[in-house]
N, C-alpha and C. Protein backbone atom coordinates (compact mmCIF):
# COMPACT_ATOMS: atom_id res chain seq x y z
N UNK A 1 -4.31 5.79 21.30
CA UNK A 1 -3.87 5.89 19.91
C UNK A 1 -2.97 4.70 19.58
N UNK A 2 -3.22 4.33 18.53
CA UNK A 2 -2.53 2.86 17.96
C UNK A 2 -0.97 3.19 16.78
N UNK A 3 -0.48 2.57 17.03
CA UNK A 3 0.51 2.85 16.69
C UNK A 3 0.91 2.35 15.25
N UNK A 4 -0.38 1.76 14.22
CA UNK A 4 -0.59 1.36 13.29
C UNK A 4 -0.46 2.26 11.90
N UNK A 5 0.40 1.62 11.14
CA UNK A 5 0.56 2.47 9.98
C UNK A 5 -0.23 2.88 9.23
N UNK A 6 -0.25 4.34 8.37
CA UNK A 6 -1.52 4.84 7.70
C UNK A 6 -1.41 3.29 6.59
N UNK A 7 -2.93 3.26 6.04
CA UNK A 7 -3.16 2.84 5.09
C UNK A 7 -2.56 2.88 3.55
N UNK A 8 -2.05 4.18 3.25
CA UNK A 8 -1.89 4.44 2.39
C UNK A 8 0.20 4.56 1.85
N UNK A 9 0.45 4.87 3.70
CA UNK A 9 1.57 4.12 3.28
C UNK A 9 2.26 2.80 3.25
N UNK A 10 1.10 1.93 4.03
CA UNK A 10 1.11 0.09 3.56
C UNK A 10 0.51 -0.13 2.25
N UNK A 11 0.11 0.61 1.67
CA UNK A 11 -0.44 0.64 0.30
C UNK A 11 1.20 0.75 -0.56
N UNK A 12 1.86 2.01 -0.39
CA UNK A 12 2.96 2.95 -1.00
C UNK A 12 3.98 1.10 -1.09
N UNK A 13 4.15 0.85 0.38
CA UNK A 13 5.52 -0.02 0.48
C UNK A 13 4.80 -1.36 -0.49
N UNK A 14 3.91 -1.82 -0.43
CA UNK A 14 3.41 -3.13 -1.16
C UNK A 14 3.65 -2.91 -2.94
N UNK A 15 3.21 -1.31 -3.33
CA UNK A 15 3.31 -1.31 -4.47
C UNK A 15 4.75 -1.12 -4.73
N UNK A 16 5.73 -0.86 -3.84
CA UNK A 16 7.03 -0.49 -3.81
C UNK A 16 7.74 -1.83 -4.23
N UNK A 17 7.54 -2.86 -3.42
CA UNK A 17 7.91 -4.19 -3.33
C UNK A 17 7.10 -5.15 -4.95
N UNK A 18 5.95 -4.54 -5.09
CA UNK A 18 5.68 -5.45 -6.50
C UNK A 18 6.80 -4.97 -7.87
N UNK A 19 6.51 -3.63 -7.63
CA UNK A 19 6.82 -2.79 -8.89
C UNK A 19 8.44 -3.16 -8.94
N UNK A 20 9.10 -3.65 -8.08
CA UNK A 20 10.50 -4.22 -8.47
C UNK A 20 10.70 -5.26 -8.56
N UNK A 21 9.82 -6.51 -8.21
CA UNK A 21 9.66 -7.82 -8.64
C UNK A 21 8.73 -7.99 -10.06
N UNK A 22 8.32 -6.53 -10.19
CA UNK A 22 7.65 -7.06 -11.59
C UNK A 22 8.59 -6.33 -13.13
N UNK A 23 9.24 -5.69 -12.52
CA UNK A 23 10.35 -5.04 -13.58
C UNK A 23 11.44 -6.40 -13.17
N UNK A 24 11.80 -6.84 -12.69
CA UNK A 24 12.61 -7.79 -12.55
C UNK A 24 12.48 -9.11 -13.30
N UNK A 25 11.14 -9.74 -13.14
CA UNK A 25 10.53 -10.45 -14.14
C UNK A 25 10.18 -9.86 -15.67
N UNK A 26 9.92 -8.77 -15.63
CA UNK A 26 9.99 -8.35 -17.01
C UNK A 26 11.08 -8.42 -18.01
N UNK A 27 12.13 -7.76 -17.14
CA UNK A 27 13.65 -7.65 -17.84
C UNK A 27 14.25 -8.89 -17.73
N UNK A 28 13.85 -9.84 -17.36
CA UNK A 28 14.07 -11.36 -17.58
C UNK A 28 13.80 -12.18 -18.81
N UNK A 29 12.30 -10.82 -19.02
CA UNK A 29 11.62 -11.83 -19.94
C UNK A 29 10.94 -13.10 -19.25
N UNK A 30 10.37 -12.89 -18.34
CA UNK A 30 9.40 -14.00 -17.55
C UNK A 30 7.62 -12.64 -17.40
N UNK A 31 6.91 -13.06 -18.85
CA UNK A 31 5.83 -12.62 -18.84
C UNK A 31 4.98 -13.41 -18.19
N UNK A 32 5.07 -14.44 -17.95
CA UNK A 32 3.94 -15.10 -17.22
C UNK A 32 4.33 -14.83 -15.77
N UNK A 33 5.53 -15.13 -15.24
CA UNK A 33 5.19 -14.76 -13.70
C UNK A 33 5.11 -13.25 -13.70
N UNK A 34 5.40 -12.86 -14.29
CA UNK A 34 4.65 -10.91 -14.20
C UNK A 34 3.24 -10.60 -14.48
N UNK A 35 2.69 -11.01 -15.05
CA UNK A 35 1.13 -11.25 -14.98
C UNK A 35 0.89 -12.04 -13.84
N UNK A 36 1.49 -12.93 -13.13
CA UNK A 36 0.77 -13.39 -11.72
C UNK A 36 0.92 -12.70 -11.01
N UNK A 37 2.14 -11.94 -10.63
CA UNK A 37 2.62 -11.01 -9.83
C UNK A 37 1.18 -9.72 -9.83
N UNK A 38 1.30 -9.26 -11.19
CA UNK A 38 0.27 -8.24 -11.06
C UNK A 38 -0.98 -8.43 -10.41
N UNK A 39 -1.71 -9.60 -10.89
CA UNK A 39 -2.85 -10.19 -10.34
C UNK A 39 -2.64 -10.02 -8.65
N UNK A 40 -1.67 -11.03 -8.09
CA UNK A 40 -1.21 -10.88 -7.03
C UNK A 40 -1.50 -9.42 -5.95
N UNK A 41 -0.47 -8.56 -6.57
CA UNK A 41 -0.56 -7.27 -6.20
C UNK A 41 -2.05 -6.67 -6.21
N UNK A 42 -2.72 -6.92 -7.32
CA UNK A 42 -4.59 -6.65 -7.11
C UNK A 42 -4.77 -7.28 -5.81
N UNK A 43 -4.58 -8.47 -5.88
CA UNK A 43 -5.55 -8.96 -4.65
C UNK A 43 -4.55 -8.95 -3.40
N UNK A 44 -3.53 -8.54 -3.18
CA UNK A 44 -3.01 -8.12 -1.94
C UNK A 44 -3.62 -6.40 -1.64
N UNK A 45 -3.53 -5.56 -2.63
CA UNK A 45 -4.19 -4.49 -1.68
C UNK A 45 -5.67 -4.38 -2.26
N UNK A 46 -6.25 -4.75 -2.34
CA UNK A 46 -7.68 -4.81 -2.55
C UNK A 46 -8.18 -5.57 -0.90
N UNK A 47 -6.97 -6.84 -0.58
CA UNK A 47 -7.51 -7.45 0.97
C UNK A 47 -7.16 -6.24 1.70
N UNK A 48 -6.09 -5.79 1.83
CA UNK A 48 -5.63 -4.72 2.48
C UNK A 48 -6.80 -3.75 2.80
N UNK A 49 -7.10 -3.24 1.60
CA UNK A 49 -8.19 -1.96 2.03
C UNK A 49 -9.18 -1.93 2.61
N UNK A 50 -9.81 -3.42 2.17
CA UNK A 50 -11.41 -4.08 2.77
C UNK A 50 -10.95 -4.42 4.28
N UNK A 51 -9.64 -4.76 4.61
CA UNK A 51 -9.56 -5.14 6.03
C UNK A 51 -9.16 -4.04 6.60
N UNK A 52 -8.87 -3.04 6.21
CA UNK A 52 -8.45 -2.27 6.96
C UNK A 52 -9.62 -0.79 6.89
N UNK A 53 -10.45 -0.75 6.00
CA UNK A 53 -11.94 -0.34 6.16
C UNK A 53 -12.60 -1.31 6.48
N UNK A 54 -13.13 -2.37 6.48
CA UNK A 54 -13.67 -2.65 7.01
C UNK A 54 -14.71 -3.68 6.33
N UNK A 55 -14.61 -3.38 5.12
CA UNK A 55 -15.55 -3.62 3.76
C UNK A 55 -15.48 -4.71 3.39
N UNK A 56 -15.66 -5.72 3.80
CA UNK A 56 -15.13 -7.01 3.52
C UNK A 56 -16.40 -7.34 2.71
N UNK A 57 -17.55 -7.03 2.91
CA UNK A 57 -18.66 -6.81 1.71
C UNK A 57 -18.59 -6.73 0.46
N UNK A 58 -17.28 -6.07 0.29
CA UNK A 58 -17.35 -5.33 -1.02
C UNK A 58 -16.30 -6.26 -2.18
N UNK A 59 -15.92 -6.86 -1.52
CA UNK A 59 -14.68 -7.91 -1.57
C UNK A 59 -15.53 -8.56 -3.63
N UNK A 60 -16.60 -9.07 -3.49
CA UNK A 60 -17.20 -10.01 -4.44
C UNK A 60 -17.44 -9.18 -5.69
N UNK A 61 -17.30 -7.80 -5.60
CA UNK A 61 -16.82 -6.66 -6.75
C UNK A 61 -15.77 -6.42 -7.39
N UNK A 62 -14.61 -7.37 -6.92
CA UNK A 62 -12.99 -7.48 -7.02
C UNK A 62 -12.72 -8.70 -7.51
N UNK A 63 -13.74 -10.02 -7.56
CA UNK A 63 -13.78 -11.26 -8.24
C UNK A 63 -12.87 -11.88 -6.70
N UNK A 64 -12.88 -11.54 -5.78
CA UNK A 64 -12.51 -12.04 -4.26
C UNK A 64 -13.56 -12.47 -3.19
N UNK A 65 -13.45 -13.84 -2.49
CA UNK A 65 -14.38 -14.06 -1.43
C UNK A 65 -13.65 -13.58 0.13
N UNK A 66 -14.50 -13.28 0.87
CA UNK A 66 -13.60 -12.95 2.38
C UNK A 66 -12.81 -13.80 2.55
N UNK A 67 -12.27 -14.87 2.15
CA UNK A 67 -10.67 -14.94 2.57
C UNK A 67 -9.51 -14.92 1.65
N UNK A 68 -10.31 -13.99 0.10
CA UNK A 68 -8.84 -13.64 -0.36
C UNK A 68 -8.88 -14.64 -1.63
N UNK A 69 -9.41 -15.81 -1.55
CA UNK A 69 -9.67 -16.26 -2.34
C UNK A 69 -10.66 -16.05 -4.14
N UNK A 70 -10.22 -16.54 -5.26
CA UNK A 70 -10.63 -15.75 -6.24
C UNK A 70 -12.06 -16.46 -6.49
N UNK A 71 -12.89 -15.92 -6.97
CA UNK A 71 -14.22 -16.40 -7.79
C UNK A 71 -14.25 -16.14 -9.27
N UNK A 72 -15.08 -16.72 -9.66
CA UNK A 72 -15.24 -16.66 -10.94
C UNK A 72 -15.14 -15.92 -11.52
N UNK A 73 -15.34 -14.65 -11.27
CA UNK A 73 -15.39 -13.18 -12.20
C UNK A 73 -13.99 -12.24 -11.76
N UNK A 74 -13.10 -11.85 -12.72
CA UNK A 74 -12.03 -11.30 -12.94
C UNK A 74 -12.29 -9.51 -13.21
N UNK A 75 -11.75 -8.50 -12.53
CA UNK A 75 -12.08 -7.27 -12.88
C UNK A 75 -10.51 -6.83 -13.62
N UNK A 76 -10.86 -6.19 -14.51
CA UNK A 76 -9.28 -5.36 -15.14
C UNK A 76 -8.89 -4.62 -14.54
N UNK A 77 -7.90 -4.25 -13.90
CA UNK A 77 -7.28 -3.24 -13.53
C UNK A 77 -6.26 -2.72 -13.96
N UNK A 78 -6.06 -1.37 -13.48
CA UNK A 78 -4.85 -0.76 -14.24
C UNK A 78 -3.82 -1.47 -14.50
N UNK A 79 -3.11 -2.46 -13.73
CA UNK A 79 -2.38 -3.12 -13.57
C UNK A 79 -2.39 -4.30 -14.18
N UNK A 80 -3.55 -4.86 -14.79
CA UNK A 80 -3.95 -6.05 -15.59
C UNK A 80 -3.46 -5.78 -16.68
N UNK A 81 -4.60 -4.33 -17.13
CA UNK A 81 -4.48 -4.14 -18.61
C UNK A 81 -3.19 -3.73 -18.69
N UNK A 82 -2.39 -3.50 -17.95
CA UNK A 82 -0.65 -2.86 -18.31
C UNK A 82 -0.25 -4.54 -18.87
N UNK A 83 -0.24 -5.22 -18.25
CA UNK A 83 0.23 -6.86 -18.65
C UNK A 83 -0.81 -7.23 -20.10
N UNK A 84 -2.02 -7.25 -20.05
CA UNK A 84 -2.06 -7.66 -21.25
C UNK A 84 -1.73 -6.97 -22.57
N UNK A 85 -1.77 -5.55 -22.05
CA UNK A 85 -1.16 -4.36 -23.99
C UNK A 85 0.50 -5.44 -23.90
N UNK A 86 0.89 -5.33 -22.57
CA UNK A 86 2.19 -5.89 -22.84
C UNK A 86 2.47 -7.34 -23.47
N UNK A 87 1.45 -8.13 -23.55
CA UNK A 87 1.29 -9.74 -24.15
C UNK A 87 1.03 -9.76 -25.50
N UNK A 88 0.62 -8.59 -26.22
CA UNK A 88 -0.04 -7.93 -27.42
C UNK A 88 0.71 -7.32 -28.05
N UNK A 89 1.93 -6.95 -27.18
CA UNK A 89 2.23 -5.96 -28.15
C UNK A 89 3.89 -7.17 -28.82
């Protein structure tokens, strides 16, 4: 047995660690590095999950190539569209 943390609570601490660098930039008033941040946070646990299932296949459905790197096509996520209502409003 491995002594490796569940998934879901390396999931918990990553979103723990964005979600106060991105209220931090917010209440600054720094909308642009809070929209990178968010992006960011997509593609840190999106690598996370595929490496840690296994799915590294699935990666090019996320606008990500196997090393994390972005491609051409952008997906919205909850976390996107929270930044852009917020650029809009």
């Amino acid at each position: 047995m491995t002594n490796q943390p569940r998934l879901i609570d390396e999931l918990n601490a990553l979103h723990s660690t964005y979600v106060g660098a991105l209220n931090t930039a917010l209440d600054a008033g720094e909308l642009a590095f809070a929209t990178e941040l968010a992006a960011e946070y997509d593609r840190e646990a999106i690598l996370l999950m595929a490496e840690r299932e296994g799915r590294q296949d699935l990666l090019g459905h996320f606008g990500l190539d196997r090393d994390g790197s972005q491609l051409p096509i952008a997906r919205v996520t909850p976390i996107r569209r929270f930044m852009q209502n917020l650029r809009a409003a």
